[in-house]
C-alpha atoms as a PDB file:
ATOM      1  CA  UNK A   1     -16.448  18.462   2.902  1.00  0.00           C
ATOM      2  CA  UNK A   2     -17.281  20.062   6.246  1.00  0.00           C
ATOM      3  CA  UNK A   3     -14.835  22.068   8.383  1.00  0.00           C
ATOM      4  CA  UNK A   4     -14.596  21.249  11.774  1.00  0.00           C
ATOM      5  CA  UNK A   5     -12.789  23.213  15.005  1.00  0.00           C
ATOM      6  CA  UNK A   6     -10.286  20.928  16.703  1.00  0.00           C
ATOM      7  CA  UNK A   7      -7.421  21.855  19.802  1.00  0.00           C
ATOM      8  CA  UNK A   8      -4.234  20.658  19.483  1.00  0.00           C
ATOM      9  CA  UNK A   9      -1.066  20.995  21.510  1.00  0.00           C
ATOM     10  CA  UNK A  10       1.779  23.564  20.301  1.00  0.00           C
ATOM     11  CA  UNK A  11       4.160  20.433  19.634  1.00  0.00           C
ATOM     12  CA  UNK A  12       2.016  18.409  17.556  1.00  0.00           C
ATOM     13  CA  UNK A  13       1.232  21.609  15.671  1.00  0.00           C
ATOM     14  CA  UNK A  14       4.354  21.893  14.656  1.00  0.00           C
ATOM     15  CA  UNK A  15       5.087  18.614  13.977  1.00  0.00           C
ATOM     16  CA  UNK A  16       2.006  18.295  11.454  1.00  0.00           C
ATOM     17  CA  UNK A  17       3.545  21.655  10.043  1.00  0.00           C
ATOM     18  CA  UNK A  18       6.942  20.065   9.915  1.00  0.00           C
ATOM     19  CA  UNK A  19       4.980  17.208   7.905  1.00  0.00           C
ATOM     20  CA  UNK A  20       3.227  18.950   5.181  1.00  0.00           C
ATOM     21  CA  UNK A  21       6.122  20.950   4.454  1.00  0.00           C
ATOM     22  CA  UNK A  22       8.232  18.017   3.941  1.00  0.00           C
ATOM     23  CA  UNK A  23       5.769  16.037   2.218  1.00  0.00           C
ATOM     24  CA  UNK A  24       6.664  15.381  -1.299  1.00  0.00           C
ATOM     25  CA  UNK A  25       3.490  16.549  -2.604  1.00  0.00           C
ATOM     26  CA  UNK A  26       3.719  19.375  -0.030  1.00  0.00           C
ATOM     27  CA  UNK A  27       0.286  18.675   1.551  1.00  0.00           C
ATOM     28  CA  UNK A  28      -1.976  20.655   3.508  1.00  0.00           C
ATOM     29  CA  UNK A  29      -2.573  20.392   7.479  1.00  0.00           C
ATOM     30  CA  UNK A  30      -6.245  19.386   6.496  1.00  0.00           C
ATOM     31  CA  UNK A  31      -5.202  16.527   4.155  1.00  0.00           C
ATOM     32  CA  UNK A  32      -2.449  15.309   6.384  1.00  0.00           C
ATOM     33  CA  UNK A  33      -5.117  15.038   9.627  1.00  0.00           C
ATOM     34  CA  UNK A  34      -7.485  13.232   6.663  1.00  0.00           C
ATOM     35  CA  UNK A  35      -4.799  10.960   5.930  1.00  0.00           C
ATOM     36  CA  UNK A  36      -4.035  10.283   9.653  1.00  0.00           C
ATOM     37  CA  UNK A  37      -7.842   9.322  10.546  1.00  0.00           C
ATOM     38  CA  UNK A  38      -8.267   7.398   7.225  1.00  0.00           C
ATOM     39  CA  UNK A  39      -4.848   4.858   8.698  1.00  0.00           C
ATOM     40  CA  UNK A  40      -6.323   4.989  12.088  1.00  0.00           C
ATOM     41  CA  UNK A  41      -9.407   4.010  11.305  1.00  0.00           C
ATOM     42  CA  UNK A  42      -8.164   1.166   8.811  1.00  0.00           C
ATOM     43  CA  UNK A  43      -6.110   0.215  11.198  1.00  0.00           C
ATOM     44  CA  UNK A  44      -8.758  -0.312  14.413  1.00  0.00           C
ATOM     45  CA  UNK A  45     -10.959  -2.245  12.240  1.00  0.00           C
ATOM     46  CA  UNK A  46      -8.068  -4.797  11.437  1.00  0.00           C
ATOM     47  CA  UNK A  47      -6.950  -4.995  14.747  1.00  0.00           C
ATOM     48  CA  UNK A  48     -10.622  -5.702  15.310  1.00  0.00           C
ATOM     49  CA  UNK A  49     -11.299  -8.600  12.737  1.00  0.00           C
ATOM     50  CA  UNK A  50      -8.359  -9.720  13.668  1.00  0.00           C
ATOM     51  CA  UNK A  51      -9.325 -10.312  17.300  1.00  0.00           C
ATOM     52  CA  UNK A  52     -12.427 -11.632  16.063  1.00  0.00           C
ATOM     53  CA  UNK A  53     -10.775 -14.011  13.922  1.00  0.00           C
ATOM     54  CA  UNK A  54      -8.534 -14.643  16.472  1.00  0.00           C
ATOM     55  CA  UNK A  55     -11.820 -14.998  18.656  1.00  0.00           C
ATOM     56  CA  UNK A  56     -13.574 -17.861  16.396  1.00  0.00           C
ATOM     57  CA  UNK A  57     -10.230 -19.867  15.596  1.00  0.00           C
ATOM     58  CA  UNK A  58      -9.236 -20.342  19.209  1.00  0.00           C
ATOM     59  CA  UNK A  59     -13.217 -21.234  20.411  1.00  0.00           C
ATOM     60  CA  UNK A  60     -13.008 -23.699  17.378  1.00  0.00           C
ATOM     61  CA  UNK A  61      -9.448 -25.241  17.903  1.00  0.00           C
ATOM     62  CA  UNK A  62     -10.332 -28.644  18.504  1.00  0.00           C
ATOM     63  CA  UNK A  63     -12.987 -29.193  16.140  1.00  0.00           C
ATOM     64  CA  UNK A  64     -10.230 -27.868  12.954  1.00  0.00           C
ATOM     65  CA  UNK A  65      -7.458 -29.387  14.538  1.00  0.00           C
ATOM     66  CA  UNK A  66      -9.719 -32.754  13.717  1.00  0.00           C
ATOM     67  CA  UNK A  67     -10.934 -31.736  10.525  1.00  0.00           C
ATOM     68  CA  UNK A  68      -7.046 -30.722   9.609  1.00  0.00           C
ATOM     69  CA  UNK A  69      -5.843 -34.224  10.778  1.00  0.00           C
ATOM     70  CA  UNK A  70      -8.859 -36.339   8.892  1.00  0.00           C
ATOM     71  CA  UNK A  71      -7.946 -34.427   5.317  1.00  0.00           C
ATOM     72  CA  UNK A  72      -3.972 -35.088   6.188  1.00  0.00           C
ATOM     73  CA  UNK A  73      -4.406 -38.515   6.715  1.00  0.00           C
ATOM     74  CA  UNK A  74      -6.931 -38.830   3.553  1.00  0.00           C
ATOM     75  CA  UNK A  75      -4.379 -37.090   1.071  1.00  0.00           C
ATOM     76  CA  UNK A  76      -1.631 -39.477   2.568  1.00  0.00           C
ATOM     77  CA  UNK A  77      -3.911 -42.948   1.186  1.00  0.00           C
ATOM     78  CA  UNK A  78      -2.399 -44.057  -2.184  1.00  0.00           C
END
């Protein structure tokens, strides 16, 4: 691991403090900042594939909304 030098305000100081001393497993500042980073960074990459996604369904919405409606009608033939 490498340390690192960061500023942060008095408040969220003590509010990280307030964490790790309520944290069941009693964690350290370091560990709770890891832990922070680790769910923002999950967290902008699904935002991001989801606006990709999002991206490639709507530029494709015709052309599945006629694929969806030829396999409907095919499972409805007896």
């Amino acid at each position: 691991m490498k340390t690192i030098a960061i500023t942060i305000d008095e408040t969220t100081l003590r509010l990280l403090d307030e964490l790790a001393v309520s944290s069941p497993q009693r964690k350290s500042r370091s560990a709770l900042v890891r832990t922070a980073i680790r769910g923002f960074a999950e967290q902008q990459r699904r935002r991001k594939t989801e606006a990709d996604e999002d991206r490639i369904l709507r530029a494709n919405r015709k052309r599945l909304a006629r694929e969806a409606k030829a396999l409907v009608a095919e499972q409805a033939l007896p």
